[in-house]
C-alpha atoms as a PDB file:
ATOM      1  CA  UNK A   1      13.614  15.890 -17.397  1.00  0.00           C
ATOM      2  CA  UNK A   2      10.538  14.348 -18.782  1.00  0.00           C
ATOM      3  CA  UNK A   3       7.168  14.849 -17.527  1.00  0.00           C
ATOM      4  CA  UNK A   4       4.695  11.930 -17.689  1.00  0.00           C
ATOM      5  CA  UNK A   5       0.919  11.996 -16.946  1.00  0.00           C
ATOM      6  CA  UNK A   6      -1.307   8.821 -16.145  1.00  0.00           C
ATOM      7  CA  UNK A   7      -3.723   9.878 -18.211  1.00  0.00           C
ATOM      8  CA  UNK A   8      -1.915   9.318 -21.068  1.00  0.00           C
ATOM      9  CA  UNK A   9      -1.723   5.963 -20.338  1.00  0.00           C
ATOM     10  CA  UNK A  10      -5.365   5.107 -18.979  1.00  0.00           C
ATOM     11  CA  UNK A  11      -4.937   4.086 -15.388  1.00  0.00           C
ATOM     12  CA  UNK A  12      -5.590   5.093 -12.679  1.00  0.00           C
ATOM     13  CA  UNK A  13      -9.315   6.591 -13.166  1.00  0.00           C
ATOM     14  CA  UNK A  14     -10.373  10.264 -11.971  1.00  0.00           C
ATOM     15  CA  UNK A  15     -11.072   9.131  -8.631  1.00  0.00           C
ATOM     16  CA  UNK A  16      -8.812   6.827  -7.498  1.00  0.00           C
ATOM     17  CA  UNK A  17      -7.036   5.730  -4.024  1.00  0.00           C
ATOM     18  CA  UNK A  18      -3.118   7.070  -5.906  1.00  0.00           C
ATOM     19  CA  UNK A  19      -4.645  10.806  -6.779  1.00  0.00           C
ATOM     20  CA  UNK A  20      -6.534  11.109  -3.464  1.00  0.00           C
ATOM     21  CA  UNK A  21      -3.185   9.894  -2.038  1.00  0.00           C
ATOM     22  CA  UNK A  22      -1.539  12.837  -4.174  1.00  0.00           C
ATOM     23  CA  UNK A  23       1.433  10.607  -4.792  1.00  0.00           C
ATOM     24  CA  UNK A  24       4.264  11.793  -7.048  1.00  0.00           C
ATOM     25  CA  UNK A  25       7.321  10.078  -8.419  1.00  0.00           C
ATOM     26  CA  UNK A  26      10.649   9.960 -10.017  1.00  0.00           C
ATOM     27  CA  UNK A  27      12.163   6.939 -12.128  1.00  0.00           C
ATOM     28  CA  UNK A  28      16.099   7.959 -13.278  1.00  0.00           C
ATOM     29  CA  UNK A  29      18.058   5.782 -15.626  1.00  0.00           C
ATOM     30  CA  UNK A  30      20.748   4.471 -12.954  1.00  0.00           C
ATOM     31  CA  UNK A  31      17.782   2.085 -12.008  1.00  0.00           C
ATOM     32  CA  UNK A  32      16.856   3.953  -8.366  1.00  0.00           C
ATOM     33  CA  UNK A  33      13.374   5.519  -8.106  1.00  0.00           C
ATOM     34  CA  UNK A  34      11.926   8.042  -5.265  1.00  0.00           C
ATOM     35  CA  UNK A  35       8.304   8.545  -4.567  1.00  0.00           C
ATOM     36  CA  UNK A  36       6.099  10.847  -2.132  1.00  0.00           C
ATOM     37  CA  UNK A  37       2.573  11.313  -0.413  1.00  0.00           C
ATOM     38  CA  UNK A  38       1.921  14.210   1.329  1.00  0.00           C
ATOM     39  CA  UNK A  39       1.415  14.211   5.156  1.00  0.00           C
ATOM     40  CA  UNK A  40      -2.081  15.407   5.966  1.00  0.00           C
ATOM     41  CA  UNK A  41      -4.256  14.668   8.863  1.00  0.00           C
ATOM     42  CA  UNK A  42      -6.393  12.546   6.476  1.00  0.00           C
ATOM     43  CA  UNK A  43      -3.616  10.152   6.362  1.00  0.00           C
ATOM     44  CA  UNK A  44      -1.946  10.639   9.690  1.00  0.00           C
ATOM     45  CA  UNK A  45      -2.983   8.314  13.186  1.00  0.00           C
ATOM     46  CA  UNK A  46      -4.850  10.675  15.801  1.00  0.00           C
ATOM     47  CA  UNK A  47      -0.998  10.432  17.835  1.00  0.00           C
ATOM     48  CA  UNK A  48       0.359  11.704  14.080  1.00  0.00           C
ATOM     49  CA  UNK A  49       2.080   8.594  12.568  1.00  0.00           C
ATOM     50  CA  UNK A  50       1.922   7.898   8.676  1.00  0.00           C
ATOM     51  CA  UNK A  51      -1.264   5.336   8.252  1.00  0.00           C
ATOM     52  CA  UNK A  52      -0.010   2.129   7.644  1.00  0.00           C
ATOM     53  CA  UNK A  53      -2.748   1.829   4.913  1.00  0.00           C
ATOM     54  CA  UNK A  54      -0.835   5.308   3.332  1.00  0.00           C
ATOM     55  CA  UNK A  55       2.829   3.938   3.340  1.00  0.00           C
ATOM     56  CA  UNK A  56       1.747   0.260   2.250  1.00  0.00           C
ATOM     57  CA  UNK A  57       0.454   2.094  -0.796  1.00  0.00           C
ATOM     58  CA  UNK A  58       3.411   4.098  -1.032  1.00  0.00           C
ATOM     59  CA  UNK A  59       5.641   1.664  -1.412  1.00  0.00           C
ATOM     60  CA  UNK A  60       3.790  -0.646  -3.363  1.00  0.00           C
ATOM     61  CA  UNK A  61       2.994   1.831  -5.904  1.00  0.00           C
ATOM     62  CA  UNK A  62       6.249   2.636  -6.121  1.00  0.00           C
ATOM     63  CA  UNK A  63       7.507  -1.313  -5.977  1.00  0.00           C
ATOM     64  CA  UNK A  64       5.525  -1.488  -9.197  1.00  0.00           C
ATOM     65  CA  UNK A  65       6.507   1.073 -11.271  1.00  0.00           C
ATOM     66  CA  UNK A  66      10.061   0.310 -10.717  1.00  0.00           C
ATOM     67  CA  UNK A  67       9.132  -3.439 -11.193  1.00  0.00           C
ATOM     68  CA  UNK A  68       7.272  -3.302 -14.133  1.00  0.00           C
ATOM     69  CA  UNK A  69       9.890  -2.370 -16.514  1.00  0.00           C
ATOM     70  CA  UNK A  70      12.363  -4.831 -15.243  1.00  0.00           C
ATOM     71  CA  UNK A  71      10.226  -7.383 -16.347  1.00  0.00           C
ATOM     72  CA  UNK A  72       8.924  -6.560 -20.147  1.00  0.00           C
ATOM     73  CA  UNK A  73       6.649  -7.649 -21.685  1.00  0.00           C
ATOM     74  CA  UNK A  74       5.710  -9.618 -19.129  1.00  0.00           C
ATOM     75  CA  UNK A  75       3.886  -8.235 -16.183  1.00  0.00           C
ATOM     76  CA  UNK A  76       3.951  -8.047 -11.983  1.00  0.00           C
ATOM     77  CA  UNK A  77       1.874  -9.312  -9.238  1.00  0.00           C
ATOM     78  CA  UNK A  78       2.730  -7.844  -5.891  1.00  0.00           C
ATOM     79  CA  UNK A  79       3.585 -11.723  -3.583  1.00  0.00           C
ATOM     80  CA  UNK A  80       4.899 -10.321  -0.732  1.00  0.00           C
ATOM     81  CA  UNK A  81       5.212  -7.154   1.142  1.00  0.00           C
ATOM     82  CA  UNK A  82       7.048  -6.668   4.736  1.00  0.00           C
ATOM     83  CA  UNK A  83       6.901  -2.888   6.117  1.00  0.00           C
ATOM     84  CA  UNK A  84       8.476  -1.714   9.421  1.00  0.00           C
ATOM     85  CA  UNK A  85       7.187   1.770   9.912  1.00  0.00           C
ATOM     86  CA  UNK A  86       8.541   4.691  13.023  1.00  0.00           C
ATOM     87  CA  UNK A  87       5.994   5.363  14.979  1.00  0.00           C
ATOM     88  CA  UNK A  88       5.829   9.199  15.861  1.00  0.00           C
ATOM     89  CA  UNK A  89       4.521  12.815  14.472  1.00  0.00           C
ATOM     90  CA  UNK A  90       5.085  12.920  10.602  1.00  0.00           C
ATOM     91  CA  UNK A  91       6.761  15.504   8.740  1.00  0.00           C
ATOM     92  CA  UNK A  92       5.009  17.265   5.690  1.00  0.00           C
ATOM     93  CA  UNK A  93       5.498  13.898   3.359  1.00  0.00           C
ATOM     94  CA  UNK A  94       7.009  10.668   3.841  1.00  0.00           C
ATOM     95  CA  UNK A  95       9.757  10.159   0.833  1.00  0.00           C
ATOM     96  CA  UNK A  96      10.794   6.207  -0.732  1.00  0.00           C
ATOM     97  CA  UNK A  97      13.317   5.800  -2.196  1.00  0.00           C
ATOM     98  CA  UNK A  98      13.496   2.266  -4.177  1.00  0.00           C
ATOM     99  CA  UNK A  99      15.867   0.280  -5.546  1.00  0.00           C
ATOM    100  CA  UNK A 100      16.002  -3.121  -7.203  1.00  0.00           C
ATOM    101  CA  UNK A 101      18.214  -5.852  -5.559  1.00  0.00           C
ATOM    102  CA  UNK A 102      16.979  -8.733  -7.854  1.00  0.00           C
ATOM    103  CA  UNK A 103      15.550  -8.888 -10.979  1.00  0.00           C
ATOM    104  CA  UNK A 104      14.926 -12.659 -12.113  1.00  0.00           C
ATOM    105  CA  UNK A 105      12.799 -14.653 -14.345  1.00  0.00           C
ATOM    106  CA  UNK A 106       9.762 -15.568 -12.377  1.00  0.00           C
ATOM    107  CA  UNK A 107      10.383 -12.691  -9.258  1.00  0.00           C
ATOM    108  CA  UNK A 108      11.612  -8.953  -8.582  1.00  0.00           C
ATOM    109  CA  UNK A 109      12.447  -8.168  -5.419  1.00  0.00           C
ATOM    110  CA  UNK A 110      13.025  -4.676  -4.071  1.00  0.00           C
ATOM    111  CA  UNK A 111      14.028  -2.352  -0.991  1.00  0.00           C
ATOM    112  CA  UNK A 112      12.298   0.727  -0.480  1.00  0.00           C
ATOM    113  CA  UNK A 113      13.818   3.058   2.282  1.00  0.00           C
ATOM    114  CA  UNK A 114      11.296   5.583   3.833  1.00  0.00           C
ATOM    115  CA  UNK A 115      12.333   9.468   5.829  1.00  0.00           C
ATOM    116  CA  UNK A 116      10.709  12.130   6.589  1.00  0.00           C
ATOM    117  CA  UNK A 117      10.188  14.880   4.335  1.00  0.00           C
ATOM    118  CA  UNK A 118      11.884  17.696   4.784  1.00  0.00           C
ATOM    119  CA  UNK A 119      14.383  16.828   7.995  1.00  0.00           C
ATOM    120  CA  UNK A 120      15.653  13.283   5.889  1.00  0.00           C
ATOM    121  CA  UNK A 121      14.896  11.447   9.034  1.00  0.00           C
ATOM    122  CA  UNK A 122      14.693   7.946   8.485  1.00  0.00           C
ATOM    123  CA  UNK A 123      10.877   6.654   8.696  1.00  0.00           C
ATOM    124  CA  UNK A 124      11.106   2.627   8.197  1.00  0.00           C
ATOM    125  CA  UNK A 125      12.309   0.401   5.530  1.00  0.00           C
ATOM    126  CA  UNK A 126      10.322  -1.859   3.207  1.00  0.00           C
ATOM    127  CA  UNK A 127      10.714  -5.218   1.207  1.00  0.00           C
ATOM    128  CA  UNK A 128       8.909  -6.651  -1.913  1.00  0.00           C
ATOM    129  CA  UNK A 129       8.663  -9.358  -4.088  1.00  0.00           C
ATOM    130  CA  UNK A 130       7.131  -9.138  -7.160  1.00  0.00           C
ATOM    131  CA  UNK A 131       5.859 -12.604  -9.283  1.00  0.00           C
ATOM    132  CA  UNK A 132       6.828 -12.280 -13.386  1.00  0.00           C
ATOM    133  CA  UNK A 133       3.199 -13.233 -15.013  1.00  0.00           C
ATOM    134  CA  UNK A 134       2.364 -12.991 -18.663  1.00  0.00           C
ATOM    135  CA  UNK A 135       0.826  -9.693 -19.419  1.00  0.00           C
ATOM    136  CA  UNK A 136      -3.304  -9.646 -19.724  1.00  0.00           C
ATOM    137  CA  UNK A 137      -4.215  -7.961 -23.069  1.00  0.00           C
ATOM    138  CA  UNK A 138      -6.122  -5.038 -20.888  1.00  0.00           C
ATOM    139  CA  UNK A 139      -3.625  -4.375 -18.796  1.00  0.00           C
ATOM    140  CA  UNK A 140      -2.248  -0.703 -19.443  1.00  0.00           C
ATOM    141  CA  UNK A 141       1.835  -0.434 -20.250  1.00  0.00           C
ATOM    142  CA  UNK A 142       3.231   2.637 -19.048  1.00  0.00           C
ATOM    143  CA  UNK A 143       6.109   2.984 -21.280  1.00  0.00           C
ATOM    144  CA  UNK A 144       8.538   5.105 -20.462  1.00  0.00           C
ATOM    145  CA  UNK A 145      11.977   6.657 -21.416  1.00  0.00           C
ATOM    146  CA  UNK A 146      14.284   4.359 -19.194  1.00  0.00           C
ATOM    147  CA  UNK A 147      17.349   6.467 -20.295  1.00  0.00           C
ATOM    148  CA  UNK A 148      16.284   9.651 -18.998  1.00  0.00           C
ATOM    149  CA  UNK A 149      14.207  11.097 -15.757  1.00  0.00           C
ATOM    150  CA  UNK A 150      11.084  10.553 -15.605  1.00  0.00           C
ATOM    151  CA  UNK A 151       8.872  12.700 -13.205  1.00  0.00           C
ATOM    152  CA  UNK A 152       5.462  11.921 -12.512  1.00  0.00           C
ATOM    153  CA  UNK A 153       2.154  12.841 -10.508  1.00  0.00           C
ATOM    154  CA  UNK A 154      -1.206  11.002  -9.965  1.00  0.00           C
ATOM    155  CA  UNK A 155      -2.731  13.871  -8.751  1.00  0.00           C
ATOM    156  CA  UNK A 156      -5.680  16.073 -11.032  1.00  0.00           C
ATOM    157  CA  UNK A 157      -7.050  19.108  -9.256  1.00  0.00           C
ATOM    158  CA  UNK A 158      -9.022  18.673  -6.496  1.00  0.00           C
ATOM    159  CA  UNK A 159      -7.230  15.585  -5.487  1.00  0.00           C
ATOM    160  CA  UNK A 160      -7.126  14.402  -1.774  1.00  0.00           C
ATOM    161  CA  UNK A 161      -9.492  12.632   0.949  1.00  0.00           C
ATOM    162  CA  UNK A 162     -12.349  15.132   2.707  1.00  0.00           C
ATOM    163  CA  UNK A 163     -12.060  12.600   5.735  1.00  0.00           C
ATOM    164  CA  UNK A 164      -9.942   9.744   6.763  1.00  0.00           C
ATOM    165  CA  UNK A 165      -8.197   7.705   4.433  1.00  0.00           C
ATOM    166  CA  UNK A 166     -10.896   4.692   5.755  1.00  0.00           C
ATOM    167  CA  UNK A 167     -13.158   6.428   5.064  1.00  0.00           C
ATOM    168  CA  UNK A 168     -12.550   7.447   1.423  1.00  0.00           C
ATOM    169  CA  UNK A 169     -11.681   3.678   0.765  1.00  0.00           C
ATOM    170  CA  UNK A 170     -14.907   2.734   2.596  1.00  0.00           C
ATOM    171  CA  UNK A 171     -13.338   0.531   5.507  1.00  0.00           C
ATOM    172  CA  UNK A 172     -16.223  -0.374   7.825  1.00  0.00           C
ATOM    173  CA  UNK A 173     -15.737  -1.943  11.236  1.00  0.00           C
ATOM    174  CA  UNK A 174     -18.048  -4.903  11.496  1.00  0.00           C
ATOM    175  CA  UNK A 175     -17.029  -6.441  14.933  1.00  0.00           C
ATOM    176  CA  UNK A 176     -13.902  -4.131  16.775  1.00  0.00           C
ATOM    177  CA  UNK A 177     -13.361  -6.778  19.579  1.00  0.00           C
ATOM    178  CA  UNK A 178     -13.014  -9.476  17.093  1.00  0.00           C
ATOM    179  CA  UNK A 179     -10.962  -7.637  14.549  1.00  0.00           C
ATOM    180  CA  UNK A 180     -13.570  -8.079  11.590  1.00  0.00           C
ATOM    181  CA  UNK A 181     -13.529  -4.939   8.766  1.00  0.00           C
ATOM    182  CA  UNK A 182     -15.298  -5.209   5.620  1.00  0.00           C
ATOM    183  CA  UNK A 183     -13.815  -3.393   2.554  1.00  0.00           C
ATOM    184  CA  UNK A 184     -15.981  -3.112  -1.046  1.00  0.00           C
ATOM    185  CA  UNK A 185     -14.533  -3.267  -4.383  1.00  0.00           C
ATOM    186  CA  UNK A 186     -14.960  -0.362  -6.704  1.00  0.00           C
ATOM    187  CA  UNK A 187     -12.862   1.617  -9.420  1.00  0.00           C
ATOM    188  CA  UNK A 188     -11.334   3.341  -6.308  1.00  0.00           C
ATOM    189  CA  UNK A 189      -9.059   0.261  -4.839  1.00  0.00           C
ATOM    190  CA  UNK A 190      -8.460  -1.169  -8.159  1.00  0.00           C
ATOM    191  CA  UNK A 191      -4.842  -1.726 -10.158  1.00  0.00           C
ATOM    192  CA  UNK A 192      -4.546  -1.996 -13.445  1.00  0.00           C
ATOM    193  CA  UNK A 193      -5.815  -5.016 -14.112  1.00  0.00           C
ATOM    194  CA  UNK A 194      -9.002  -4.944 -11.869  1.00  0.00           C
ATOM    195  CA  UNK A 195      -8.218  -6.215  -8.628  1.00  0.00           C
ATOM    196  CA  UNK A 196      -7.906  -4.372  -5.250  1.00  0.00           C
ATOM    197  CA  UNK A 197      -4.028  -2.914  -5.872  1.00  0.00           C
ATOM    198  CA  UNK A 198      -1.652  -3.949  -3.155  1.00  0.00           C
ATOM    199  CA  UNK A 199      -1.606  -1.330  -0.792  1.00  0.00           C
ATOM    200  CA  UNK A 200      -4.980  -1.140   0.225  1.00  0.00           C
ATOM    201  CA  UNK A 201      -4.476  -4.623   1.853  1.00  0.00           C
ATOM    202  CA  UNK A 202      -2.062  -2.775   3.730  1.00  0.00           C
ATOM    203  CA  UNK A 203      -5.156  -0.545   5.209  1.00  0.00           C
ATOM    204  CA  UNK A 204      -7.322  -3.405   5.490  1.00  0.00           C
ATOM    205  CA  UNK A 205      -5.164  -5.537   7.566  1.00  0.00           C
ATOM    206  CA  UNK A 206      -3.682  -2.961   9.795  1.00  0.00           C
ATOM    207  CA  UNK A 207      -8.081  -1.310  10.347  1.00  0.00           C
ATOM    208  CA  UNK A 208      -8.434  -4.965  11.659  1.00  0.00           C
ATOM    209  CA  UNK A 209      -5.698  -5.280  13.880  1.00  0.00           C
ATOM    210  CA  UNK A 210      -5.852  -1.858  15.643  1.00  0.00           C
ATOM    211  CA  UNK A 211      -9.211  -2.919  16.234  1.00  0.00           C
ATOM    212  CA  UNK A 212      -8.818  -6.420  17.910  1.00  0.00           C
ATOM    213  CA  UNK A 213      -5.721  -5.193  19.704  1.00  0.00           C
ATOM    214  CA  UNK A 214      -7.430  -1.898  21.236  1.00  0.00           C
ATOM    215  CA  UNK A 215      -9.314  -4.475  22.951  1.00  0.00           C
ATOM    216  CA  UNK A 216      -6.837  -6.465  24.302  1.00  0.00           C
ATOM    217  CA  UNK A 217      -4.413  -4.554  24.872  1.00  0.00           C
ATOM    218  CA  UNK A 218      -6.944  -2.095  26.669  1.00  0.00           C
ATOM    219  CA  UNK A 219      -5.572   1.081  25.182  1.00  0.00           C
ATOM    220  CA  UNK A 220      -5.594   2.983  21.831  1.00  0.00           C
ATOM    221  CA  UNK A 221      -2.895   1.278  18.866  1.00  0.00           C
ATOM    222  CA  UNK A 222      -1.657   2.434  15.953  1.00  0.00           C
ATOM    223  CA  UNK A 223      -0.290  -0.562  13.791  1.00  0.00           C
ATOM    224  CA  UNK A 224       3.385   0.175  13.028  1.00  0.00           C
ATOM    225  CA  UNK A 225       4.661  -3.277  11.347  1.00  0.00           C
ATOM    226  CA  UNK A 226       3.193  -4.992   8.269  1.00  0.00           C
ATOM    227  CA  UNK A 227       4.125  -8.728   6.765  1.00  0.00           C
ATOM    228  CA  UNK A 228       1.410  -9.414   3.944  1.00  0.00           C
ATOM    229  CA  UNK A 229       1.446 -12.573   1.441  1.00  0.00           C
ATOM    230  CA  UNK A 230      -0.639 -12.381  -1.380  1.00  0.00           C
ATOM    231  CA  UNK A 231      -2.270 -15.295  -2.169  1.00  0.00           C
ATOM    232  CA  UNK A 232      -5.011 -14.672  -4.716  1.00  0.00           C
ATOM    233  CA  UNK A 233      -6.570 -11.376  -6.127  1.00  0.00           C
ATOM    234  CA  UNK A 234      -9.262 -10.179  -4.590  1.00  0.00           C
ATOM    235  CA  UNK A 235     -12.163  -9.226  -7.359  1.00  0.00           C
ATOM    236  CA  UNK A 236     -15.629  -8.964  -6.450  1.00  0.00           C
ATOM    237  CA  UNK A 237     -15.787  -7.694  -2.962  1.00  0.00           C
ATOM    238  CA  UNK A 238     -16.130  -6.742  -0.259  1.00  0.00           C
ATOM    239  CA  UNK A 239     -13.192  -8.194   1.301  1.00  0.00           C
ATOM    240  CA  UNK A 240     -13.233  -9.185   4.684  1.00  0.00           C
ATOM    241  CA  UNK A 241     -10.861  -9.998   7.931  1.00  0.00           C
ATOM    242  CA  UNK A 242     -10.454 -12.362  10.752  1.00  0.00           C
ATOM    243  CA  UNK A 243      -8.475 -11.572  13.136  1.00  0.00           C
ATOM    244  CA  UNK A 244      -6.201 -13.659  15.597  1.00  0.00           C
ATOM    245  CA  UNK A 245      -4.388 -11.980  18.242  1.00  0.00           C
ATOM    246  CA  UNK A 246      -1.005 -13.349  19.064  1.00  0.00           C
ATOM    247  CA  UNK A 247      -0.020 -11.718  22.161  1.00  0.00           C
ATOM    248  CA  UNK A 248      -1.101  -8.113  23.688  1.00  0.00           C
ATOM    249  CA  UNK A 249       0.582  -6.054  26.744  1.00  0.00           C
ATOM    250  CA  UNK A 250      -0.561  -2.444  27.473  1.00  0.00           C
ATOM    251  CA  UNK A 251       2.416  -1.567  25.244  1.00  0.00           C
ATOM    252  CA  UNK A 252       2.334  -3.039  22.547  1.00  0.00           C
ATOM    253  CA  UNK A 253       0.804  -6.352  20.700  1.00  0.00           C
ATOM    254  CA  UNK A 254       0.809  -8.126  17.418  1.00  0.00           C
ATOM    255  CA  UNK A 255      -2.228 -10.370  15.519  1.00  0.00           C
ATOM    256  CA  UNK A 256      -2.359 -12.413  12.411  1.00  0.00           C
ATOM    257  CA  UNK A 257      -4.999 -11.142   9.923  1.00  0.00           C
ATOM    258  CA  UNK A 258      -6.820 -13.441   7.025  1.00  0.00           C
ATOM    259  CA  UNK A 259      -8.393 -11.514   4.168  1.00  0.00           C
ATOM    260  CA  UNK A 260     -11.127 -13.217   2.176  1.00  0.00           C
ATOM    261  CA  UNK A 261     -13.294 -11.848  -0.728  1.00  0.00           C
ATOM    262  CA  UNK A 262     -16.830 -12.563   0.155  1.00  0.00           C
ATOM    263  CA  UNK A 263     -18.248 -12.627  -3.153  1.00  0.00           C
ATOM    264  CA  UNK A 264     -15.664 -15.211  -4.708  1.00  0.00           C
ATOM    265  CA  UNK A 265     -17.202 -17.740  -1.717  1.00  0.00           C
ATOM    266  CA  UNK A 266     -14.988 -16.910   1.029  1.00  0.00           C
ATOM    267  CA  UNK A 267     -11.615 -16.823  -1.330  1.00  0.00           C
ATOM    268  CA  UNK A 268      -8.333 -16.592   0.918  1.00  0.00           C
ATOM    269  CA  UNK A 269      -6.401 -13.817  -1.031  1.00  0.00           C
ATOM    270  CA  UNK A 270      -4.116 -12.518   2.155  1.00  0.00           C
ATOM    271  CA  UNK A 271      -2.047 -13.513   4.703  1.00  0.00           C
ATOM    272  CA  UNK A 272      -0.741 -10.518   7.306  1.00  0.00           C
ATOM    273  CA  UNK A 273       1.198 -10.257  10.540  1.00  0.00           C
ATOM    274  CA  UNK A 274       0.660  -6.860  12.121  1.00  0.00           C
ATOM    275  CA  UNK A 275       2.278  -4.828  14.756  1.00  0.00           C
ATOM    276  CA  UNK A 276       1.057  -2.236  16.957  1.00  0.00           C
ATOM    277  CA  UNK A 277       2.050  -0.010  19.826  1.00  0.00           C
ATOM    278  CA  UNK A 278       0.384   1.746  22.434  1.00  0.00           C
END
C-alpha cells in the first residue's frame, strides 16, 4: 500500500473544511474507493445524526477523487448531488464507499453507499454527477498510482472543529423564520480551483432549511435529505439563501433553497430540495 499526503500536491491549505473534517481515504485499482469522517459532537445534530453539511462533504470529496482520474487531463465540476441520509445516533465514523457507474465524455456519474462505522449499518446512499471541463492551468493534479492502493488522510495535527461544524465554516443565521443564512468565502470552503467546494453547499442549504422549517413545523428538525444542482461557482462571497417551504407537519417537512453569491450581484449558483424530520 501506498501512502499519499495532500501536501505533496498543494491543496487543501493548513486550515481547511477536509482536515478539520479529519477525512481519510482509500482509492484501489479495481476502480471502488472508501472514505471516512469521524463522528464527533462537532459534526453530529443535538438528537446525534451525521450533519448533513458533514456527509455532503463526505461524499463529494470522495465523488471527486474517484472522478478526477476517470476523466484526465481534463477536469470535474460537481452538477448534481442527491443525498438520502438515516436519521438517528451515529456511530464513531460514517464510512462511503464509491463506485463509478458511468464514466463518459462530458459527465461522471457515481454511487456512494454510506454505514456506520464500526456496526456496518447502512447510513443512506448518495448520487453524483460530475461535468468533464478542460483543466485550469492552477488547478492542482493529484496524480496517483491507479494500479495499486492508495491510502490517504487530510488531516495535520491538531486537526478538527473547537465548536460546531457552522461555526468553523462561519454559517450565520440572518432571518430563522424566513430561512435566510449567510456563508463567507475564504481559503477554508474553497476547492481546488477557488470556489466554495461542493459540500459546503450541502451545509448551507440544509442551516437554511432547518431554520425555516423549525418554524413551521413548530418543533426542532434536523435535515435528513439533500437534492442540490449546481449552477454556477460561487467566488466572492458570502453566499446567501432563500428559502421556500413546500409543505411542513409536526413530523416532518421539506423546502426548496436558492443559493446566491452576493458579491457576484446576486449570482444563482444553487438549486436544493431539502428534507427534514422532527
Amino acid at each position: 500500500m501506498s501512502e499519499s499526503e495532500p501536501e505533496n500536491w498543494g491543496y487543501p491549505p493548513e486550515r481547511h473544511l477536509l482536515r478539520d473534517l479529519r477525512l481519510e481515504a482509500e482509492h484501489r485499482p479495481d476502480g471502488t474507493s472508501t472514505a471516512w469522517i469521524p463522528m464527533t459532537p462537532e459534526v453530529q445534530t443535538p438528537k446525534g445524526t451525521p450533519s448533513l453539511g458533514a456527509v455532503t462533504t463526505l461524499v463529494d470529496a470522495l465523488g471527486g477523487g474517484m472522478a478526477i482520474p476517470a476523466v484526465l487531463p481534463n477536469w470535474i465540476a460537481t452538477a448534481d448531488l442527491t443525498l438520502h441520509l438515516l436519521p438517528g445516533p451515529a456511530g464513531e465514523a460514517v464510512e462511503a464507499r464509491g463506485q463509478v457507474a458511468r464514466a463518459g465524455r462530458t459527465t461522471v456519474v457515481l454511487e456512494v453507499e454510506l454505514f456506520d462505522v464500526p456496526s456496518d449499518a447502512p447510513r443512506g446512499l448518495a448520487t453524483m454527477t460530475f461535468s468533464v471541463i478542460e483543466r485550469a492551468v492552477e488547478a492542482p493534479v493529484w496524480e496517483r498510482d491507479t494500479s495499486t492502493v492508495t491510502r490517504m488522510t487530510m488531516a495535520l495535527p491538531g486537526s478538527g472543529f473547537e465548536g460546531h461544524m457552522h461555526e468553523g465554516l462561519g454559517l450565520e443565521v440572518i432571518d430563522a423564520p424566513r430561512g435566510v443564512v449567510e456563508l463567507p468565502i475564504g481559503d477554508f470552503v474553497l476547492n481546488s480551483f477557488r470556489a466554495v467546494q461542493g459540500g459546503a453547499f450541502g451545509a448551507v442549504a440544509g442551516a437554511a432549511a432547518e431554520a425555516a422549517l423549525m418554524e413551521a413545523c413548530g418543533v426542532p428538525v434536523e435535515a435528513v435529505d439533500l437534492h442540490l444542482t449546481y449552477l454556477e461557482l460561487g467566488r466572492i462571497g458570502p453566499l446567501r439563501t432563500a428559502t421556500t417551504v413546500l409543505r411542513s407537519s409536526p413530523s416532518e417537512g421539506a423546502a426548496r433553497v436558492e443559493i446566491v453569491d452576493t458579491g457576484a450581484d446576486d449570482l444563482l449558483t444553487t438549486w436544493a430540495t431539502v428534507a427534514c424530520v422532527a
